[in-house]
C-alpha atoms as a PDB file:
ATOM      1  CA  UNK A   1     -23.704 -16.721  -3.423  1.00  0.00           C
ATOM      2  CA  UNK A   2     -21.368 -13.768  -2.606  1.00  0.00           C
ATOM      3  CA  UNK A   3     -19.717 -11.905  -5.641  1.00  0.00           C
ATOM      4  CA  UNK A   4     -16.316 -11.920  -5.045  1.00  0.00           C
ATOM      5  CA  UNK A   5     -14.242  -8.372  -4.317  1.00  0.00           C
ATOM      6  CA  UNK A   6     -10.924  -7.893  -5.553  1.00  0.00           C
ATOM      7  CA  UNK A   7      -7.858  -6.237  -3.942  1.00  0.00           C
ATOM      8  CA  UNK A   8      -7.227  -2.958  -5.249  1.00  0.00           C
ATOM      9  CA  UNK A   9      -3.854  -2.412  -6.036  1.00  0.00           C
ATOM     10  CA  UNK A  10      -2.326   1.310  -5.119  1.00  0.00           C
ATOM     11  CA  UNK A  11      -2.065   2.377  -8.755  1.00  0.00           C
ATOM     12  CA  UNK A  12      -6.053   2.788  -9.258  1.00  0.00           C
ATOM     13  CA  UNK A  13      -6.715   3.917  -5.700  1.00  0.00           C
ATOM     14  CA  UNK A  14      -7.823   7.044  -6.851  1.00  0.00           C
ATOM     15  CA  UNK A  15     -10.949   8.019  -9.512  1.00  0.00           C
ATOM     16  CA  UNK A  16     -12.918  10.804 -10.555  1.00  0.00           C
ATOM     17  CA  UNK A  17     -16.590  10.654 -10.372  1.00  0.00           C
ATOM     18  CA  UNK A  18     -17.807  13.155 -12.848  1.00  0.00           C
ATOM     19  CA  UNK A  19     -22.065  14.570 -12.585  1.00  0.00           C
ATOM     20  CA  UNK A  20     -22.027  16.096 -16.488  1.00  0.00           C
ATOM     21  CA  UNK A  21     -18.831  18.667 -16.389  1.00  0.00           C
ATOM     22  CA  UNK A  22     -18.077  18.431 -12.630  1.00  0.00           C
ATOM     23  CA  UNK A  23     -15.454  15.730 -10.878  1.00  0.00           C
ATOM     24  CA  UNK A  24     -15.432  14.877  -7.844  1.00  0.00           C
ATOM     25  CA  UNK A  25     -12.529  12.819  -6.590  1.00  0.00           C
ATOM     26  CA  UNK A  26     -13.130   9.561  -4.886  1.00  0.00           C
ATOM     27  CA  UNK A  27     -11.090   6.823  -3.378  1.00  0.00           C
ATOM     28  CA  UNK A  28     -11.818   2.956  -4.032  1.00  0.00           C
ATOM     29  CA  UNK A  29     -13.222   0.731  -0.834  1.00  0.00           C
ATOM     30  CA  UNK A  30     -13.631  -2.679  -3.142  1.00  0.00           C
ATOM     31  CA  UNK A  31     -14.620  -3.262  -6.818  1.00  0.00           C
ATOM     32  CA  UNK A  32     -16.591  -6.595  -7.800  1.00  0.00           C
ATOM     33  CA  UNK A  33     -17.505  -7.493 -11.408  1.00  0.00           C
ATOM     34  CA  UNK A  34     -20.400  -5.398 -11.730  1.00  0.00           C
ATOM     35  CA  UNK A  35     -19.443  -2.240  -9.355  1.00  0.00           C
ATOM     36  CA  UNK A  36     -17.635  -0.464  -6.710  1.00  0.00           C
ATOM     37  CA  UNK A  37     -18.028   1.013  -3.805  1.00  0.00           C
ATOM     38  CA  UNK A  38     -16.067   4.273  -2.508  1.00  0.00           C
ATOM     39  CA  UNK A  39     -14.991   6.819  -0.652  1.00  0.00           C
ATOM     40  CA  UNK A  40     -16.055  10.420  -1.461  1.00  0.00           C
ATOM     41  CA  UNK A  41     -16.978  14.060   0.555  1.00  0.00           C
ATOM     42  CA  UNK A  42     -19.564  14.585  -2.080  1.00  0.00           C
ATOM     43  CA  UNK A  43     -22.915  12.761  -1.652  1.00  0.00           C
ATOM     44  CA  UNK A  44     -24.612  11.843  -5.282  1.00  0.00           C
ATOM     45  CA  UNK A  45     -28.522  11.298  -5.360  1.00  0.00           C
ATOM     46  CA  UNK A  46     -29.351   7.277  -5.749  1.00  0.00           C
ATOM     47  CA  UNK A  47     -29.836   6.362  -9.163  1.00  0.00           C
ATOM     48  CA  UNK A  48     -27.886   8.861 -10.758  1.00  0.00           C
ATOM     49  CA  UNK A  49     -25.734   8.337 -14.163  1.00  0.00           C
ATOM     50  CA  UNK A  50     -22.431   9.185 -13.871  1.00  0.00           C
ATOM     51  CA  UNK A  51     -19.278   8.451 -15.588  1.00  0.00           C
ATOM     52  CA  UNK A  52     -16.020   6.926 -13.625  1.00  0.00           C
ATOM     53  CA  UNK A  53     -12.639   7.695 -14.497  1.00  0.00           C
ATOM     54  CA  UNK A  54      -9.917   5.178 -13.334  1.00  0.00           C
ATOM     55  CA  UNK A  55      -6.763   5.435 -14.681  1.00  0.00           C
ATOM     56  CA  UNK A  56      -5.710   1.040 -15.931  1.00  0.00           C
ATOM     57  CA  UNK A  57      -1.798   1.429 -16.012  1.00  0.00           C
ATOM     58  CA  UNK A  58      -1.442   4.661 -18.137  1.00  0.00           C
ATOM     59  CA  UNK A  59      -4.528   4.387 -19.734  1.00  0.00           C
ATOM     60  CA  UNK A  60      -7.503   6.170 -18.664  1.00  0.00           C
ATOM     61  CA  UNK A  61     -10.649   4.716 -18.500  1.00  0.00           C
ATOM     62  CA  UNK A  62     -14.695   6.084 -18.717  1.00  0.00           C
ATOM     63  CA  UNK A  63     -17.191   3.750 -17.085  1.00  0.00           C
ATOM     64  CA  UNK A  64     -21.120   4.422 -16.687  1.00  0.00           C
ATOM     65  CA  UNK A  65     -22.289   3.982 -13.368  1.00  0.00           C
ATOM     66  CA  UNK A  66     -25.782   4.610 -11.337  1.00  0.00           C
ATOM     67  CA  UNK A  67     -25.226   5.495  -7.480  1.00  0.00           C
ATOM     68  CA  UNK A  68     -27.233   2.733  -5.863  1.00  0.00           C
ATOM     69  CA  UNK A  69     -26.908   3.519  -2.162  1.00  0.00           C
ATOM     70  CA  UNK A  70     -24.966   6.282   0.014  1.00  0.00           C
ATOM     71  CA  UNK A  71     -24.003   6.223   3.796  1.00  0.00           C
ATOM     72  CA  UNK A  72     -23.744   9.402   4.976  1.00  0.00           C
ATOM     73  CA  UNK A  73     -20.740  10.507   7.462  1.00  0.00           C
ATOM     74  CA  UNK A  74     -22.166  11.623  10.819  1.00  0.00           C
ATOM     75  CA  UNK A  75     -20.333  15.351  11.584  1.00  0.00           C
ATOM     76  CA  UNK A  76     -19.601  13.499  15.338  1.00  0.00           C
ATOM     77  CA  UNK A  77     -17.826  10.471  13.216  1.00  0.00           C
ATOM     78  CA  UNK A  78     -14.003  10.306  13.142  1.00  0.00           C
ATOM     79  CA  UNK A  79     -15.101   9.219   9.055  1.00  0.00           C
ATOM     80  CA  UNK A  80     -15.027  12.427   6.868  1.00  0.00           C
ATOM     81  CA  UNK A  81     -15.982  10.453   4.150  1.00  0.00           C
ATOM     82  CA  UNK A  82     -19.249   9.390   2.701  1.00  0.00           C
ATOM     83  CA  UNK A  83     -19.332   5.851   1.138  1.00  0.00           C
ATOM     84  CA  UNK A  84     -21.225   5.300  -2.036  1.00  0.00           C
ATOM     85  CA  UNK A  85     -22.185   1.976  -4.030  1.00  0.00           C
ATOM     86  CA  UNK A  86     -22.194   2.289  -7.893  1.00  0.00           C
ATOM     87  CA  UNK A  87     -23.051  -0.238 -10.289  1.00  0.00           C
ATOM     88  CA  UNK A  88     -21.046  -0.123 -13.145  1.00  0.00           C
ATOM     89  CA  UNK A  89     -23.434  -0.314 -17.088  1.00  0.00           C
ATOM     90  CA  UNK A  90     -21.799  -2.749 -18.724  1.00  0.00           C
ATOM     91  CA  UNK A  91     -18.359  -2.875 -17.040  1.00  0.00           C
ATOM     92  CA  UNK A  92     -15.199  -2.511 -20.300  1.00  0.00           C
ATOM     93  CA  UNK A  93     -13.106  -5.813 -20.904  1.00  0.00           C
ATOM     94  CA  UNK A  94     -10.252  -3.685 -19.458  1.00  0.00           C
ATOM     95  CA  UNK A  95     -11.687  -3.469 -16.187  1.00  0.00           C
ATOM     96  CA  UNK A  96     -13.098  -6.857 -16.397  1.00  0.00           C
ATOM     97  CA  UNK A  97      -9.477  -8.167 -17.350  1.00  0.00           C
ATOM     98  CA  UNK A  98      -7.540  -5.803 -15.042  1.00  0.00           C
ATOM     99  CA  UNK A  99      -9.053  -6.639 -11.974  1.00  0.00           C
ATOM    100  CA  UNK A 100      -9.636 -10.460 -12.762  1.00  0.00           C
ATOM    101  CA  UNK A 101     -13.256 -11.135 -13.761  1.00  0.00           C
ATOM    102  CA  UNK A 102     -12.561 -12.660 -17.112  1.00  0.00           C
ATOM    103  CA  UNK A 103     -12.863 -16.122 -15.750  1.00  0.00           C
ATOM    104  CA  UNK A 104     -15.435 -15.200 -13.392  1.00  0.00           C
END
């Protein structure tokens, strides 16, 4: 069975993936309970830690996440963006509640 995505609403379109001290801005493709999957120009290694910031209403928010797959833009492509797949370590209640998992 197919975990369900969730519509993102415009508000949390935008995080910061942060490797130790540096950010790298990245936009949100689809979120499901236990990750995301997004839109960056900087390519992570698979399996690396990082933290997320997403900004919940006008709270900010740190999740941990491991990069678990990357699809490289082709130079040729129209797509300037590489898409990466992160799966969240232990997803907050916030973000559980926010984007509708509680009853999941």
């Amino acid at each position: 069975m197919k975990e369900r995505e969730r519509k993102i609403p415009d508000d949390v379109l935008n995080v910061i993936l942060r490797d130790e001290r540096v950010g790298y801005t990245a936009t949100i493709k689809d979120v499901s309970r236990n990750g995301m999957s997004v839109y960056s120009d900087h390519v992570f290694p698979t399996y690396k830690l990082i933290d997320v910031l997403i900004k919940i209403g006008k709270k900010p928010l740190q999740l941990k996440g491991s990069i678990r797959w990357v699809k490289e833009s082709l130079p040729e492509r129209d797509k300037p963006y590489n898409e990466i797949g992160i799966s969240l370590i232990n997803p907050s209640k916030e973000y559980l509640d926010y984007f509708g998992f509680d009853g999941d």
